[in-house]
C-alpha atoms as a PDB file:
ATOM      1  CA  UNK A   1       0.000   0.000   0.000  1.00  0.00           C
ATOM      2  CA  UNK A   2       2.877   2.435   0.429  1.00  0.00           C
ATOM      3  CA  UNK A   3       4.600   1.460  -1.970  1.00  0.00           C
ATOM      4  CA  UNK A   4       1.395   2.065  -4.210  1.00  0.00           C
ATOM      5  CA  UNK A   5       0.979   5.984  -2.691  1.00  0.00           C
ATOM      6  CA  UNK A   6       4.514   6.833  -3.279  1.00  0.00           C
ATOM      7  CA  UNK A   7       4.138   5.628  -7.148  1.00  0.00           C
ATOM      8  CA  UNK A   8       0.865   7.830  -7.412  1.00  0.00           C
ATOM      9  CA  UNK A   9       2.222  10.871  -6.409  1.00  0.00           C
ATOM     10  CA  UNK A  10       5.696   9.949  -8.138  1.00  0.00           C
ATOM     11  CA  UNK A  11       3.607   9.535 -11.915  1.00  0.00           C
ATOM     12  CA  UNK A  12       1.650  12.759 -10.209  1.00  0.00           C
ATOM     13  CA  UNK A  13       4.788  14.900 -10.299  1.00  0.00           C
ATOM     14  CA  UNK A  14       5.908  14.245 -13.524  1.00  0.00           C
ATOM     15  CA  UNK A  15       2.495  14.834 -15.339  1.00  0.00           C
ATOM     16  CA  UNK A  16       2.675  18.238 -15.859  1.00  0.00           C
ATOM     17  CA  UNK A  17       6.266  18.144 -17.044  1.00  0.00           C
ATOM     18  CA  UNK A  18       5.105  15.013 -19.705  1.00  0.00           C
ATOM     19  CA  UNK A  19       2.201  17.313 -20.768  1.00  0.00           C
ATOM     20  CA  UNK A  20       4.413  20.572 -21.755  1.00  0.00           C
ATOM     21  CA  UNK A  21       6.663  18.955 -22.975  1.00  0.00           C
ATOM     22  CA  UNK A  22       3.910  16.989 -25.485  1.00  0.00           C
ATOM     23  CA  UNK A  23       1.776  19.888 -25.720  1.00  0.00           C
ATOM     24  CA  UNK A  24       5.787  21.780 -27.232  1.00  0.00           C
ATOM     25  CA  UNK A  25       5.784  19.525 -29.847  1.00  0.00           C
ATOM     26  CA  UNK A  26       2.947  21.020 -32.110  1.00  0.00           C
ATOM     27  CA  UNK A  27      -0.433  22.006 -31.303  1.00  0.00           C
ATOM     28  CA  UNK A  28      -2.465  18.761 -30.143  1.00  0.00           C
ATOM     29  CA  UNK A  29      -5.720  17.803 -29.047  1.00  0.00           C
ATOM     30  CA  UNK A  30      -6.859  16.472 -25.738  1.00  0.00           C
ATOM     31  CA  UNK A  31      -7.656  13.007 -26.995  1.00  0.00           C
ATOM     32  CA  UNK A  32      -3.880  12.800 -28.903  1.00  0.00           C
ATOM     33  CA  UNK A  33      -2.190  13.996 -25.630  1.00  0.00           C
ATOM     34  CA  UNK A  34      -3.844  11.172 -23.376  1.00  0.00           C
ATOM     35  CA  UNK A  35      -2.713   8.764 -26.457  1.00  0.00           C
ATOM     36  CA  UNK A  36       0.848   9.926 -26.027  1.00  0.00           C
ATOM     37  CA  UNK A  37       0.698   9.723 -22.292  1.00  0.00           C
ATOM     38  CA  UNK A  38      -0.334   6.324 -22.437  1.00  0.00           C
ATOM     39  CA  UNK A  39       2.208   5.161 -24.937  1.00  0.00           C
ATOM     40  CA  UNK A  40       4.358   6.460 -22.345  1.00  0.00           C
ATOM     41  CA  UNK A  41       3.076   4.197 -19.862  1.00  0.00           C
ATOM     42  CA  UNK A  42       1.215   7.543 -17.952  1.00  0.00           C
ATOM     43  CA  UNK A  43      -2.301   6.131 -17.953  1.00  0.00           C
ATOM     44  CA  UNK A  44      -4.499   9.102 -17.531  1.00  0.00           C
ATOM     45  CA  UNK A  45      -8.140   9.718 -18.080  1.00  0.00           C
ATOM     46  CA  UNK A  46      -9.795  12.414 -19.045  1.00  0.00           C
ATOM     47  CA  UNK A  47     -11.124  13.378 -15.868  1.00  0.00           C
ATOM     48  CA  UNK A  48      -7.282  14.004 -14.923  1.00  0.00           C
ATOM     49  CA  UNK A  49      -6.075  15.338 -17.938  1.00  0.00           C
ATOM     50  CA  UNK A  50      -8.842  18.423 -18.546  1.00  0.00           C
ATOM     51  CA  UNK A  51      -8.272  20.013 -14.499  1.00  0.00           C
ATOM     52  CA  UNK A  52      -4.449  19.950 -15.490  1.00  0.00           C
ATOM     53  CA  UNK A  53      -5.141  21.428 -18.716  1.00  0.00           C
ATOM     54  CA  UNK A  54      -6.924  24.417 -17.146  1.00  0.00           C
ATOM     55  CA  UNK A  55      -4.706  24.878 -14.446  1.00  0.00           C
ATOM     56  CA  UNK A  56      -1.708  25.360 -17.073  1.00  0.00           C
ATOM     57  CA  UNK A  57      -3.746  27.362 -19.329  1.00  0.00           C
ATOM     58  CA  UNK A  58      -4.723  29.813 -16.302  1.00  0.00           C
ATOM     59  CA  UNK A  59      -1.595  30.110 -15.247  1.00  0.00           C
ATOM     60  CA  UNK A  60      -0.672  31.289 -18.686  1.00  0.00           C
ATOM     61  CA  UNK A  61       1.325  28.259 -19.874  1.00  0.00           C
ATOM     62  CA  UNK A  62      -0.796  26.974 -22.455  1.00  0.00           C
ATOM     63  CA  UNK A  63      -3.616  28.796 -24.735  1.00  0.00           C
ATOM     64  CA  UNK A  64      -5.863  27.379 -26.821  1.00  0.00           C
ATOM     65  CA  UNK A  65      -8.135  27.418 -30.545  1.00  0.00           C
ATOM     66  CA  UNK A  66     -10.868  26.198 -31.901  1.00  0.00           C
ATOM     67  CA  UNK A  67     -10.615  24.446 -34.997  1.00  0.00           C
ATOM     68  CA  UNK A  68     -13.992  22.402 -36.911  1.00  0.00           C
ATOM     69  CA  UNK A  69     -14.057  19.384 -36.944  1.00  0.00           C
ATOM     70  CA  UNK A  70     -15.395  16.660 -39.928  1.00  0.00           C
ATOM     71  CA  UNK A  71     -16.255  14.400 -37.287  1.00  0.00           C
ATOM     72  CA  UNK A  72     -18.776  16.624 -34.989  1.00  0.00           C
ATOM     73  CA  UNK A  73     -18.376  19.849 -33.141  1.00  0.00           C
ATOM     74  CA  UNK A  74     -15.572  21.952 -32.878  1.00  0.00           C
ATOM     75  CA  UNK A  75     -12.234  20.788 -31.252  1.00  0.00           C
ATOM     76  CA  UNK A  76     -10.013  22.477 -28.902  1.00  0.00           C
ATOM     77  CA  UNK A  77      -6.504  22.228 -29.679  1.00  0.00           C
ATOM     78  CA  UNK A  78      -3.725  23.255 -27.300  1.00  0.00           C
ATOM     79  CA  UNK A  79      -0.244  24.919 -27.774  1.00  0.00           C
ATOM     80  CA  UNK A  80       2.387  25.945 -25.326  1.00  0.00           C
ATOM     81  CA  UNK A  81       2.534  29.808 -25.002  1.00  0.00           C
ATOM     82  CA  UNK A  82       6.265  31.483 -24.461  1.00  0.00           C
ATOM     83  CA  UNK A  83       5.848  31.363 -20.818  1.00  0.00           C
ATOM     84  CA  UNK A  84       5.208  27.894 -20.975  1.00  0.00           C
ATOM     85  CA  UNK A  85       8.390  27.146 -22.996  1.00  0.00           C
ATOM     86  CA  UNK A  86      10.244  29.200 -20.547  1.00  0.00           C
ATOM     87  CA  UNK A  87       8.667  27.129 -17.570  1.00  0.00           C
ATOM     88  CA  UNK A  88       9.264  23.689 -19.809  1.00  0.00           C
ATOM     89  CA  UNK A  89      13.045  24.890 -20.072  1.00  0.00           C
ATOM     90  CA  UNK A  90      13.762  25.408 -16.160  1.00  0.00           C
ATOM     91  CA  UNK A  91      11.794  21.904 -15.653  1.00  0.00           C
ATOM     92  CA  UNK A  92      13.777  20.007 -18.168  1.00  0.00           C
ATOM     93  CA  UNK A  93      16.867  21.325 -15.578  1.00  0.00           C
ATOM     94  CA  UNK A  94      15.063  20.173 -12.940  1.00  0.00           C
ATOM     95  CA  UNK A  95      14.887  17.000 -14.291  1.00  0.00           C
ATOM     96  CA  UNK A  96      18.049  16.371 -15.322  1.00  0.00           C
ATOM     97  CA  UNK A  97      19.018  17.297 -12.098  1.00  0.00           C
ATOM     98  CA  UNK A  98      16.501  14.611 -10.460  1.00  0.00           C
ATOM     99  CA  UNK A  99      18.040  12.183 -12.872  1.00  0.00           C
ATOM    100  CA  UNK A 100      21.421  12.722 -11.447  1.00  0.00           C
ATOM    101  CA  UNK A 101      20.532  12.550  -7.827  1.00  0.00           C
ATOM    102  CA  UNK A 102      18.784   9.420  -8.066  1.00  0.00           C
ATOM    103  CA  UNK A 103      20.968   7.603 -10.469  1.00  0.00           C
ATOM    104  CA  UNK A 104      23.737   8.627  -7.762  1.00  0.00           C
ATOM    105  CA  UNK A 105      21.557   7.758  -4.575  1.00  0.00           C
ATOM    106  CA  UNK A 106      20.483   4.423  -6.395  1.00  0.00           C
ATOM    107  CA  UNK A 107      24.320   3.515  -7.671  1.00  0.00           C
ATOM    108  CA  UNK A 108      25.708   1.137  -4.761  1.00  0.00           C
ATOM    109  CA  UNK A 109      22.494  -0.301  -4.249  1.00  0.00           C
ATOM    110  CA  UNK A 110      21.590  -1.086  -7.940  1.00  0.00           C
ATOM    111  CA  UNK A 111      25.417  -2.539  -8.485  1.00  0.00           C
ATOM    112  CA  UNK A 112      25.003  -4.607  -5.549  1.00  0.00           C
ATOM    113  CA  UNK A 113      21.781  -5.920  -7.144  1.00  0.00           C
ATOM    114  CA  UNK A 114      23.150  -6.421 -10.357  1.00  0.00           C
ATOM    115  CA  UNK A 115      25.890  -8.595  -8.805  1.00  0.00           C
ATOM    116  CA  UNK A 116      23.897 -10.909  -6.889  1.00  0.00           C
ATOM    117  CA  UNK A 117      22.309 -11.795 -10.019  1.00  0.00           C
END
């Protein structure tokens, strides 16, 4: 069960990184990012995905347009705003940083490991 929590809220953390950084790529959908999320082994749903969505875009890091659709109404597609790439840029640090420290926290115990094996 903790180990369970601690995963949550790890995958938790990272989801607004994973969704800049898809969102940087190219205008998308809502639909296309929870595909890419998935294929990335984040499962999300949509009930997660739209609250994040709006939080980012109030917080100016994302904007949005309407474009028609052939298939029904009109979609909303979002794109990163320059903010957002700014914010995307100091968390891609960040990360790289996170990398580091847990690679290095993780080294003796993960050689050991792959020793005993």
């Amino acid at each position: 069960m903790i180990a369970e929590n601690t995963q949550i809220q790890m995958r938790k953390g990272i989801l607004e990184y994973c969704i800049l950084s898809i969102i940087s790529r190219g205008e998308i959908y809502a639909s296309d990012i929870i595909s890419e999320l998935k294929k990335a082994q984040l499962l999300v749903v949509e009930g997660t995905l739209y609250p994040l969505l709006t939080r980012l875009k109030n917080n100016g890091l994302l904007s949005y347009i309407w474009k028609e659709s052939t298939s029904g109404p009109p979609r909303k597609y979002y794109e990163i705003t320059a903010e957002g790439i700014q914010v995307l840029e100091r968390l891609d640090v960040t990360w790289k940083e996170l990398v580091f420290a847990v690679e290095t926290s993780l080294a003796d115990r993960i050689n050991t490991i792959d020793k005993s094996i």
